[in-house]
N, C-alpha and C. Protein backbone atom coordinates (compact mmCIF):
# COMPACT_ATOMS: atom_id res chain seq x y z
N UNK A 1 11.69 -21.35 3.17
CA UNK A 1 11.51 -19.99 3.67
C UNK A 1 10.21 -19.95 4.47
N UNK A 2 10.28 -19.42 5.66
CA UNK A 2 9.39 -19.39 6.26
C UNK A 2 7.96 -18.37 6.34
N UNK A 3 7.23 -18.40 6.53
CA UNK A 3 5.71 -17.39 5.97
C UNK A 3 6.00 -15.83 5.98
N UNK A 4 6.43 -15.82 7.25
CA UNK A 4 7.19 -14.46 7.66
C UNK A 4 8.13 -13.46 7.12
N UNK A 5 8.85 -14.68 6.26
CA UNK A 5 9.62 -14.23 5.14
C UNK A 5 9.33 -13.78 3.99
N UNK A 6 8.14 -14.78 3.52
CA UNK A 6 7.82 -14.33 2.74
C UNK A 6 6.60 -13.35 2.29
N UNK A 7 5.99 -13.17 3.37
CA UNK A 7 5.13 -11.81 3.61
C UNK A 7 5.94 -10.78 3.58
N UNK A 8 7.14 -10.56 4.31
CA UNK A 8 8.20 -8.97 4.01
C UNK A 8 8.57 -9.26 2.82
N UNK A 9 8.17 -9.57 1.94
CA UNK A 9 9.13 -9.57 0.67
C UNK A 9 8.80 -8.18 -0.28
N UNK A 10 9.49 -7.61 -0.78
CA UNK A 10 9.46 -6.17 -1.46
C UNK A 10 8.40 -6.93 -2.93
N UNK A 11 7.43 -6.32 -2.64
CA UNK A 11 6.15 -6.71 -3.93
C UNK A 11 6.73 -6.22 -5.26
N UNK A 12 7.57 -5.57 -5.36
CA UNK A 12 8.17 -3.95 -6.86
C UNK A 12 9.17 -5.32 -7.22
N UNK A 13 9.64 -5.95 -6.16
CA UNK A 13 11.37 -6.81 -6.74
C UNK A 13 10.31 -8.21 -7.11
N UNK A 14 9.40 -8.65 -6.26
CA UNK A 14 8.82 -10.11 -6.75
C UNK A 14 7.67 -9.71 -8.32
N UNK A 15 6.98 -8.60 -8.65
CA UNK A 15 6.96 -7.91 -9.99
C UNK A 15 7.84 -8.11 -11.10
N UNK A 16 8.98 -7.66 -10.90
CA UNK A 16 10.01 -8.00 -11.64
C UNK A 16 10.60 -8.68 -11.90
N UNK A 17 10.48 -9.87 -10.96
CA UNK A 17 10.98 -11.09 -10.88
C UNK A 17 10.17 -12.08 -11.92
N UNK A 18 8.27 -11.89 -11.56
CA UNK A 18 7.86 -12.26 -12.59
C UNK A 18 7.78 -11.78 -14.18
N UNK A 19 7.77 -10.43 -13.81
CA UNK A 19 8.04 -9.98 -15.65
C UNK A 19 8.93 -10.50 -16.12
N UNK A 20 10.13 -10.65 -15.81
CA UNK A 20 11.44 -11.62 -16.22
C UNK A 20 11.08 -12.69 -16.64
N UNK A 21 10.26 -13.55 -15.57
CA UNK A 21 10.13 -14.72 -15.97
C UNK A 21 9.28 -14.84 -17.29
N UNK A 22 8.22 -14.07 -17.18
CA UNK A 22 6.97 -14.16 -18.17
C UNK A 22 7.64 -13.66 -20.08
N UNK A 23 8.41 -12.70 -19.53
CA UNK A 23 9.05 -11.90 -20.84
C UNK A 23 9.96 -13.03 -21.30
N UNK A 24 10.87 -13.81 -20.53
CA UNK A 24 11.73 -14.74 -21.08
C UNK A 24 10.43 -15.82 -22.11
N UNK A 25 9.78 -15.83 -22.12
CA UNK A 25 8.81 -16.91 -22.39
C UNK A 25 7.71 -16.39 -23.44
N UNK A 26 8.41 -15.30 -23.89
CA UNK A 26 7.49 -14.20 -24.75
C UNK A 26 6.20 -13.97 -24.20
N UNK A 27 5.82 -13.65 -23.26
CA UNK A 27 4.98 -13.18 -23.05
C UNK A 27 4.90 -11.89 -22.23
N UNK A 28 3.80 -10.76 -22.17
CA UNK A 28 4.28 -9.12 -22.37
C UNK A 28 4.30 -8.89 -20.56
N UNK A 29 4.21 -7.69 -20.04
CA UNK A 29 3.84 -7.42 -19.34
C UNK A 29 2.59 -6.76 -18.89
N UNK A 30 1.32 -6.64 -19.95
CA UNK A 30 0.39 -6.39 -19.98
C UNK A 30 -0.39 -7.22 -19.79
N UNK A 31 0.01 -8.77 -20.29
CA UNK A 31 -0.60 -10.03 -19.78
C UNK A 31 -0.25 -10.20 -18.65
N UNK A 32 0.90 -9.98 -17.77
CA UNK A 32 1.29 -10.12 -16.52
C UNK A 32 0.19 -9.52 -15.67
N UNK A 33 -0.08 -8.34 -16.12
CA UNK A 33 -0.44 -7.16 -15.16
C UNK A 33 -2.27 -7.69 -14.56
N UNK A 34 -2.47 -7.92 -16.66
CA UNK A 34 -3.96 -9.10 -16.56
C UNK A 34 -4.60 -9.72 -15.57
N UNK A 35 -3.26 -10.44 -15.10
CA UNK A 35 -3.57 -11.86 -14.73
C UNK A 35 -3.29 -11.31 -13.02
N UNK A 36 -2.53 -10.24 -12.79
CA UNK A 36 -2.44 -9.56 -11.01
C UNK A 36 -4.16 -9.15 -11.04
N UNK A 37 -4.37 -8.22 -12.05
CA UNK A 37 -5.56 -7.66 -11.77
C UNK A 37 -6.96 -8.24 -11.79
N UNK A 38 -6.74 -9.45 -12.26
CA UNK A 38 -7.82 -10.18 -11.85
C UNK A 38 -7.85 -10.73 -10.64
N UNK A 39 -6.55 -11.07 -10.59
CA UNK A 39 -6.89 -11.85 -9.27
C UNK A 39 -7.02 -11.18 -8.40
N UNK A 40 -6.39 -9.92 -7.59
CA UNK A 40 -6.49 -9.30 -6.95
C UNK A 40 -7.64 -8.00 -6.85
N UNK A 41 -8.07 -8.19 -7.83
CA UNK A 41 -9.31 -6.77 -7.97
C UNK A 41 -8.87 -5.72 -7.81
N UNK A 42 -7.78 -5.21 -7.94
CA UNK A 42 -6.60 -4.00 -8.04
C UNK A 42 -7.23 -3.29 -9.98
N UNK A 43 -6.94 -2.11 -9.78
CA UNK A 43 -6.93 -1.57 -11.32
C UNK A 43 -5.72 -1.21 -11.92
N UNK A 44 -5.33 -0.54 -12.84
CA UNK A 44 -4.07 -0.06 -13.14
C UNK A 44 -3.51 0.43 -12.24
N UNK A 45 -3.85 1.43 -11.88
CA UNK A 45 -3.72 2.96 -11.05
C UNK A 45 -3.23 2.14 -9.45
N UNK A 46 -4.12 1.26 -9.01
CA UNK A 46 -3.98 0.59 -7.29
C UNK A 46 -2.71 0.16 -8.04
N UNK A 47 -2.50 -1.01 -8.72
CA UNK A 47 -1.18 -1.71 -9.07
C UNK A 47 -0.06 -1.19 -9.09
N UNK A 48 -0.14 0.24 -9.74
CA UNK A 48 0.82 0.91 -9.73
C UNK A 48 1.47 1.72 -8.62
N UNK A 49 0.24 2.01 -7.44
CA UNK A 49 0.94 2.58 -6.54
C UNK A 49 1.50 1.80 -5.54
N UNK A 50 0.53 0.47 -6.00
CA UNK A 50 1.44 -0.29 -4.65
C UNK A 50 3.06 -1.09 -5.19
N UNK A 51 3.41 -0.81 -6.23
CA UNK A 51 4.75 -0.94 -6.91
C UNK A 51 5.92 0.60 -6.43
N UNK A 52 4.72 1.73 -6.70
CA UNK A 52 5.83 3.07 -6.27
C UNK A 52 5.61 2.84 -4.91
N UNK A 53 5.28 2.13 -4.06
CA UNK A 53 4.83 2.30 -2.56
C UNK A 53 6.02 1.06 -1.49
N UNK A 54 6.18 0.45 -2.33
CA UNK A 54 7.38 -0.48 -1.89
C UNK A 54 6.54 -1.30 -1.09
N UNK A 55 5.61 -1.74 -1.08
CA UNK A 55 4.60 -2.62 -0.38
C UNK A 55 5.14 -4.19 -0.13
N UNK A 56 5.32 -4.30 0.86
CA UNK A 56 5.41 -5.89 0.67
C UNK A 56 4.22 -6.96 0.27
N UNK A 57 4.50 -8.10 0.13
CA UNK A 57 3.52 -8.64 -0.41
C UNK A 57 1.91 -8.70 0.46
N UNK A 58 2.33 -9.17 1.36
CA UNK A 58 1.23 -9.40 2.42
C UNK A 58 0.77 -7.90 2.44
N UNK A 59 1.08 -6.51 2.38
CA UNK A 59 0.17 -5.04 2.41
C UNK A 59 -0.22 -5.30 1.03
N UNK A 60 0.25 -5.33 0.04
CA UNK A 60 -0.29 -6.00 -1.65
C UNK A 60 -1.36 -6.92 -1.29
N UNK A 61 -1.69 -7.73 -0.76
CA UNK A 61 -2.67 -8.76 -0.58
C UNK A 61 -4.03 -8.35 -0.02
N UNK A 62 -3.24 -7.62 1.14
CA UNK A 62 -4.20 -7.03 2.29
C UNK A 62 -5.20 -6.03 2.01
N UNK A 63 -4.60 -4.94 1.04
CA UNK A 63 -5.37 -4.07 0.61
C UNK A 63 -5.74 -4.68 -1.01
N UNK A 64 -5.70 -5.37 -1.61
CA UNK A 64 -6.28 -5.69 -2.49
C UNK A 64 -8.02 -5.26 -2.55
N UNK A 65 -8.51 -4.94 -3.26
CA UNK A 65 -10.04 -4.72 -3.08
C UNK A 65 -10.93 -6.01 -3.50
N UNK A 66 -10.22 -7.06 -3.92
CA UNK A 66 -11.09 -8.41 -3.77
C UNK A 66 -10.83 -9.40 -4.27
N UNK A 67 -10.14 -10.34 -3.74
CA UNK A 67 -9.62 -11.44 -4.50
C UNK A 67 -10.80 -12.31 -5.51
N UNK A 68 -10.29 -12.22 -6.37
CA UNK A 68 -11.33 -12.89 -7.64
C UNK A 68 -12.16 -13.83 -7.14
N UNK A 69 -13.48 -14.14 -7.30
CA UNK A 69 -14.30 -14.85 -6.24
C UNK A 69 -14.27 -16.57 -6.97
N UNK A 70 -13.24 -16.73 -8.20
CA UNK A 70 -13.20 -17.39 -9.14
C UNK A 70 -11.53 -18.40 -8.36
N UNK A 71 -10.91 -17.77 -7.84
CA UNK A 71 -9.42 -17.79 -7.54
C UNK A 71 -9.43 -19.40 -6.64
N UNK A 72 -10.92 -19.99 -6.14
CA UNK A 72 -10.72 -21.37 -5.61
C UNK A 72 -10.38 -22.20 -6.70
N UNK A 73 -10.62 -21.88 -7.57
CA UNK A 73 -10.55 -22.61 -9.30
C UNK A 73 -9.40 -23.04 -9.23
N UNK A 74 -8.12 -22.46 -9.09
CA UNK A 74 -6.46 -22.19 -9.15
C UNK A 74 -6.37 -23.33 -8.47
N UNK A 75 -5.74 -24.69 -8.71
CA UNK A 75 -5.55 -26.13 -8.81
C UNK A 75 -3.96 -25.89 -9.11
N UNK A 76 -3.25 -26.91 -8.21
CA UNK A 76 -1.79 -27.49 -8.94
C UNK A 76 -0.69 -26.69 -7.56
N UNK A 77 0.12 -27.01 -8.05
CA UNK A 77 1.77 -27.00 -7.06
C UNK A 77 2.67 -25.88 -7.71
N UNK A 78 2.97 -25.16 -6.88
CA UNK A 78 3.88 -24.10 -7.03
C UNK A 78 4.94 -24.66 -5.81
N UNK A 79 5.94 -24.41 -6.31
CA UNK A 79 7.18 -25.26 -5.31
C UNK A 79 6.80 -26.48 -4.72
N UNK A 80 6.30 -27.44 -5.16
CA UNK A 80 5.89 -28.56 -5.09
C UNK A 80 4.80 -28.70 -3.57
N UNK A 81 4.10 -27.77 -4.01
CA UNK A 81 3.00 -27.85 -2.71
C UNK A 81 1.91 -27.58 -3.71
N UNK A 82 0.92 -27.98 -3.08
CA UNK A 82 -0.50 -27.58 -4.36
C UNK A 82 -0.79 -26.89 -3.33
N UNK A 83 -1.43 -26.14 -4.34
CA UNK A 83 -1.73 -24.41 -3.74
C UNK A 83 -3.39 -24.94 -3.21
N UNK A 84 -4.11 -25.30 -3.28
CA UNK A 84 -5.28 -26.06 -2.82
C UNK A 84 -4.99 -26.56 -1.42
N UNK A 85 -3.88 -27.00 -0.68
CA UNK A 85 -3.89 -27.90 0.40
C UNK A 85 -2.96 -26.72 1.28
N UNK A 86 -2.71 -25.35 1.39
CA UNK A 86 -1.65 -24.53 1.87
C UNK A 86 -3.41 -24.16 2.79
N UNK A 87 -2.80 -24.09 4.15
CA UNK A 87 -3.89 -23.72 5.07
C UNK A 87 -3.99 -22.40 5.55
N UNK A 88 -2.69 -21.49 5.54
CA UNK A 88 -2.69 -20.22 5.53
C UNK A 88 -3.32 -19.38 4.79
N UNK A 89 -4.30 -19.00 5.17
CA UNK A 89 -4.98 -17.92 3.46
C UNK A 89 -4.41 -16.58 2.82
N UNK A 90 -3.60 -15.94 3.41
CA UNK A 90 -2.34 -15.38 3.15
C UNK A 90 -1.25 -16.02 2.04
N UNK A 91 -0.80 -17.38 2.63
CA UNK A 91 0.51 -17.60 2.16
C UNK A 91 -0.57 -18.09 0.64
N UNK A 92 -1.77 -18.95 0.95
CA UNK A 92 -2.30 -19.47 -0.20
C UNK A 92 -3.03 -18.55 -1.38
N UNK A 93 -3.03 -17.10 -0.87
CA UNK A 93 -3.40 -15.59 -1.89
C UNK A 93 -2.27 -15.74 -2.75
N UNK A 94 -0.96 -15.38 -1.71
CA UNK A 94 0.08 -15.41 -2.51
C UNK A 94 0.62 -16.80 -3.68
N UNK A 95 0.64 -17.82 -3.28
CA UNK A 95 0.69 -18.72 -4.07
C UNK A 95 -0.36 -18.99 -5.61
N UNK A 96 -1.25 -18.65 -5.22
CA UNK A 96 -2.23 -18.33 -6.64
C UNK A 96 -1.95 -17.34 -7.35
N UNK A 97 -1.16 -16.05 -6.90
CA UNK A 97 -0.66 -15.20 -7.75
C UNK A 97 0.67 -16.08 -8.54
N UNK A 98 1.31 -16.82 -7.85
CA UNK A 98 3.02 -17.54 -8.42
C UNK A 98 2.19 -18.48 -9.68
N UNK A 99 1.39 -19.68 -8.80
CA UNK A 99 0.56 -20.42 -9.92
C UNK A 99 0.31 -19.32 -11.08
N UNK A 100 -0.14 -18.20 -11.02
CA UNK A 100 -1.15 -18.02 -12.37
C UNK A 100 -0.01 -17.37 -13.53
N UNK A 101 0.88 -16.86 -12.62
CA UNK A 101 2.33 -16.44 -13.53
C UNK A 101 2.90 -17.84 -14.01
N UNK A 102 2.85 -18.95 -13.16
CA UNK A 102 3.32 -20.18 -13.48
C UNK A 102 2.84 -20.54 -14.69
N UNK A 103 1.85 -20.15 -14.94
CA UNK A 103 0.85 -20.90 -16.13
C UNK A 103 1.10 -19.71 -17.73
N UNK A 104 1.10 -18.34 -17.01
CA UNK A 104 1.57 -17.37 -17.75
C UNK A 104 2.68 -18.10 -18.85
N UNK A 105 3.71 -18.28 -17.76
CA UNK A 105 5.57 -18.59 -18.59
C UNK A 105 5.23 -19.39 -19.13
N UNK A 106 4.43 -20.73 -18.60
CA UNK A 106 4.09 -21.86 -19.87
C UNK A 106 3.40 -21.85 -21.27
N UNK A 107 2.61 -20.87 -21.13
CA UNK A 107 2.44 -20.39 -22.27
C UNK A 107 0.60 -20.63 -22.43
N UNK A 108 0.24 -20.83 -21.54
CA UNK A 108 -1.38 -21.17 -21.30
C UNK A 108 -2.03 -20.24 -22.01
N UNK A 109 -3.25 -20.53 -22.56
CA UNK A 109 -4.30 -19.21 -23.33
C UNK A 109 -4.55 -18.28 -21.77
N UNK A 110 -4.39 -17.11 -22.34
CA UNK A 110 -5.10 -16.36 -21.23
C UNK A 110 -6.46 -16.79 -20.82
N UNK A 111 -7.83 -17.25 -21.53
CA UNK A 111 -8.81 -17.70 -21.02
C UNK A 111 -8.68 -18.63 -20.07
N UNK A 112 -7.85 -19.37 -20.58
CA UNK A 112 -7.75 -20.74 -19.19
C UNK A 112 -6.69 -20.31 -18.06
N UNK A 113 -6.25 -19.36 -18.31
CA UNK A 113 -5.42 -18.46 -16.80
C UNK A 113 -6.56 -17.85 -15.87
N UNK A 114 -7.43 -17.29 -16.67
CA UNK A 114 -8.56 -16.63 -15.85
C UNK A 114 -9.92 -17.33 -15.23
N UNK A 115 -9.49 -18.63 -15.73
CA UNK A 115 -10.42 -19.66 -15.38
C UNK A 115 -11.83 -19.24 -15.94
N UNK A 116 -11.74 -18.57 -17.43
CA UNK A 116 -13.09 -18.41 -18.10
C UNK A 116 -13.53 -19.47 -18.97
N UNK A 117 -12.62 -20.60 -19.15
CA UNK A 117 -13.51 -21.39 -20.43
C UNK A 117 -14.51 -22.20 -19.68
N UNK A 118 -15.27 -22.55 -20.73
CA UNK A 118 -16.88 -22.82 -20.09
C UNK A 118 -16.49 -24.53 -20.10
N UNK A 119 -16.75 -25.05 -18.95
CA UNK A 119 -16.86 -26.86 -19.19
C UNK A 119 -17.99 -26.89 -18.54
């Protein structure tokens, strides 16, 4: 799928797509929401309107108020690309949101999703 594509994508249906995934895997949607709002520097309230707002991803990205200044941390392959080597900084926002849900479904401690444990 090409970038273009996946920038129009309805942000409310790729939401749901991950709660699915995350809920199949017992895990809530409050940890979901966690792990958007960190990365994106969004609060409840922003998250929520850009879900009633039908935002595609790339306006979700765009207006974000600050991508976590922590988010270079986010290492590894989402659809077999490592999200580290994607040169678009767009397509590679979005891919650190898939990674951190990726890590969500697996069942990772939330500390090491947020890239807080101390080494």
């Amino acid at each position: 799928m090409d970038s273009n594509k996946v920038f129009s994508l309805n942000f409310a249906k790729i939401y749901q797509l991950y709660l699915q995934k995350v809920e199949k895997k017992g895990r809530t949607a409050e940890e979901l929401d966690t792990v958007i709002l960190w990365l994106t520097g969004y609060d409840e309230k922003g998250l929520r309107e850009q879900l009633e707002q039908d935002a595609d991803l790339k306006t979700f990205i765009d207006h974000a108020p600050q991508m976590n200044p922590n988010c270079s941390a986010i290492r590894g392959k989402v659809c077999g690309v490592r999200v580290e080597d994607i040169e678009d900084p767009m397509m590679r926002k979005i891919r650190y949101m898939d990674k951190l849900v990726d890590e969500l479904a697996k069942g990772r401690p939330m500390k090491r999703i947020l890239r807080n444990d101390d080494k």
